[in-house]
N, C-alpha and C. Protein backbone atom coordinates (compact mmCIF):
# COMPACT_ATOMS: atom_id res chain seq x y z
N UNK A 1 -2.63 -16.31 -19.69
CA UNK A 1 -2.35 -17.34 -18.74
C UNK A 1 -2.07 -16.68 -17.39
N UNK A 2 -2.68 -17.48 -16.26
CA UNK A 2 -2.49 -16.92 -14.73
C UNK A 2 -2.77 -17.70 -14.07
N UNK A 3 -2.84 -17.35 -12.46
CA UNK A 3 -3.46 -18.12 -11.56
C UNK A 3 -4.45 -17.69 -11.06
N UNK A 4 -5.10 -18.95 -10.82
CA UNK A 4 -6.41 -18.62 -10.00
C UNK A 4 -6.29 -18.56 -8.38
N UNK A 5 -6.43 -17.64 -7.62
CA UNK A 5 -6.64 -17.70 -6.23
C UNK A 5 -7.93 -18.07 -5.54
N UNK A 6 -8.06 -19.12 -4.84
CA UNK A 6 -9.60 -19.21 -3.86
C UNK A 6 -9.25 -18.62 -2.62
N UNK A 7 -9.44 -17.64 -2.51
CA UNK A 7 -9.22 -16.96 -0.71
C UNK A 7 -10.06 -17.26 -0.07
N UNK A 8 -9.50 -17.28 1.39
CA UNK A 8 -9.35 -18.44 2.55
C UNK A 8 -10.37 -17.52 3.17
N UNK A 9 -10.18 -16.50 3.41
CA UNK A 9 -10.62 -15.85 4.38
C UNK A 9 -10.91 -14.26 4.26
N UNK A 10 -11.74 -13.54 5.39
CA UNK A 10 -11.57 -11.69 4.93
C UNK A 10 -10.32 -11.37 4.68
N UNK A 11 -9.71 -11.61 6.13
CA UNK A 11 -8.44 -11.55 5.80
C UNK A 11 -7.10 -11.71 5.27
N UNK A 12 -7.13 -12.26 4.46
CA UNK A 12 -6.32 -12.78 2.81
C UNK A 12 -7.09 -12.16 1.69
N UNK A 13 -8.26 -12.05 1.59
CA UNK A 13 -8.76 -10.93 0.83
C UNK A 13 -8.41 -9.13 0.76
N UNK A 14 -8.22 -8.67 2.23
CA UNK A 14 -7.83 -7.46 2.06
C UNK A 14 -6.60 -7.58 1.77
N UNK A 15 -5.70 -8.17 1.75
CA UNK A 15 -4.36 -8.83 1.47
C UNK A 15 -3.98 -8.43 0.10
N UNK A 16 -5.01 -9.47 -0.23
CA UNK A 16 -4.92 -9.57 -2.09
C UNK A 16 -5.59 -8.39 -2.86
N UNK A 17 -6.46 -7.96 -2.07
CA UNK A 17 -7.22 -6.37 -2.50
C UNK A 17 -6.29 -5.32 -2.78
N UNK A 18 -5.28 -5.31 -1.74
CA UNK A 18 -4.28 -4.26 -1.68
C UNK A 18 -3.49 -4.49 -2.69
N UNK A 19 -3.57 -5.16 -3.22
CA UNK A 19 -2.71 -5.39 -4.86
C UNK A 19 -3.71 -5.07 -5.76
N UNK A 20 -3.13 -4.20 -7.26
CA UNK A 20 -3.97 -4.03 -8.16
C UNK A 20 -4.21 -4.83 -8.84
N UNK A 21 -2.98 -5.91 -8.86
CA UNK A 21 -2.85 -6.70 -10.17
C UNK A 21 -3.88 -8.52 -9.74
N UNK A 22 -4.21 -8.03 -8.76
CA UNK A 22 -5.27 -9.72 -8.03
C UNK A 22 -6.52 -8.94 -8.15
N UNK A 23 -7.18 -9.34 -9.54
CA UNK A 23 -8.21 -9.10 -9.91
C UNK A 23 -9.44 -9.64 -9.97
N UNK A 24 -10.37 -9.45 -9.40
CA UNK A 24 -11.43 -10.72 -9.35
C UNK A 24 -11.31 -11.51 -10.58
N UNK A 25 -11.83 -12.34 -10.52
CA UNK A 25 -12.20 -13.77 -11.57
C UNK A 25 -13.60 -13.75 -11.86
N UNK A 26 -14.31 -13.73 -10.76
CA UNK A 26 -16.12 -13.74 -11.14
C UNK A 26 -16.87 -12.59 -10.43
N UNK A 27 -17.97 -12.57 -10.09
CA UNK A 27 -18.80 -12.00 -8.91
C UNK A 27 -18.39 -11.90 -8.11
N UNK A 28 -17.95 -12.87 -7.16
CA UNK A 28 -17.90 -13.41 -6.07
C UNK A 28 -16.10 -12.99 -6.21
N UNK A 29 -15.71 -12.14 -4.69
CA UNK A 29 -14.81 -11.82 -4.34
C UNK A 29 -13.61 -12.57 -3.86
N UNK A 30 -14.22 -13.58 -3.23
CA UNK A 30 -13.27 -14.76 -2.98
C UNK A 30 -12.42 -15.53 -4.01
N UNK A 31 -12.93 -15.18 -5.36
CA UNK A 31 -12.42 -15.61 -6.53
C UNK A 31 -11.06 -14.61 -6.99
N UNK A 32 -9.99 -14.71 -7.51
CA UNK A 32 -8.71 -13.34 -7.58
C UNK A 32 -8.32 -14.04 -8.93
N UNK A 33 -7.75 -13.53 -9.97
CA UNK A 33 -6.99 -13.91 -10.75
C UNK A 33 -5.72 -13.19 -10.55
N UNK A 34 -4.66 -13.42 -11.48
CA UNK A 34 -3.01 -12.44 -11.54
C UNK A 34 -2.41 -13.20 -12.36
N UNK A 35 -2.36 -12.96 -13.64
CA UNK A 35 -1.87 -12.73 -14.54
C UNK A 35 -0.24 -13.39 -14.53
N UNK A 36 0.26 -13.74 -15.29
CA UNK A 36 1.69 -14.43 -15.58
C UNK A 36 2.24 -13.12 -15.82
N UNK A 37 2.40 -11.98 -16.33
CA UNK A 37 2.99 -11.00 -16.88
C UNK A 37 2.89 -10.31 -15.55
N UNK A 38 2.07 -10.14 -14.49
CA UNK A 38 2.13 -9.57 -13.85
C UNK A 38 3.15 -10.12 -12.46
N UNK A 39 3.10 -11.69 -12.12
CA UNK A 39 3.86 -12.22 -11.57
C UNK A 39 5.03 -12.36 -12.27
N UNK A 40 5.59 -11.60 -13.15
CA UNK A 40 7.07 -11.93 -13.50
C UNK A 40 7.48 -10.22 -13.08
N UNK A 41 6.89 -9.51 -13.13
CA UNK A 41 7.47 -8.35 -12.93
C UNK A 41 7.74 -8.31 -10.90
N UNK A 42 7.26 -9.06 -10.51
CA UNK A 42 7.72 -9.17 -8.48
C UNK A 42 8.45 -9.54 -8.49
């Protein structure tokens, strides 16, 4: 279980890039997943 991110923009992408744990979802980069286990450890 996680969330899905749709990023907005480049810039919210390098954002979320700079985290290991916002992992793509599909192909397409604009897509991020992160994990519940990983949002409890922030």
């Amino acid at each position: 279980m996680g969330v899905i991110l749709d990023v907005l923009d480049q810039g919210a992408l390098a954002f979320y890039q700079s985290f290991e744990f916002f992992l793509p979802l599909t192909d397409s980069p604009m897509k991020r997943f992160v994990s519940m286990a990983s949002i409890e450890t922030l």
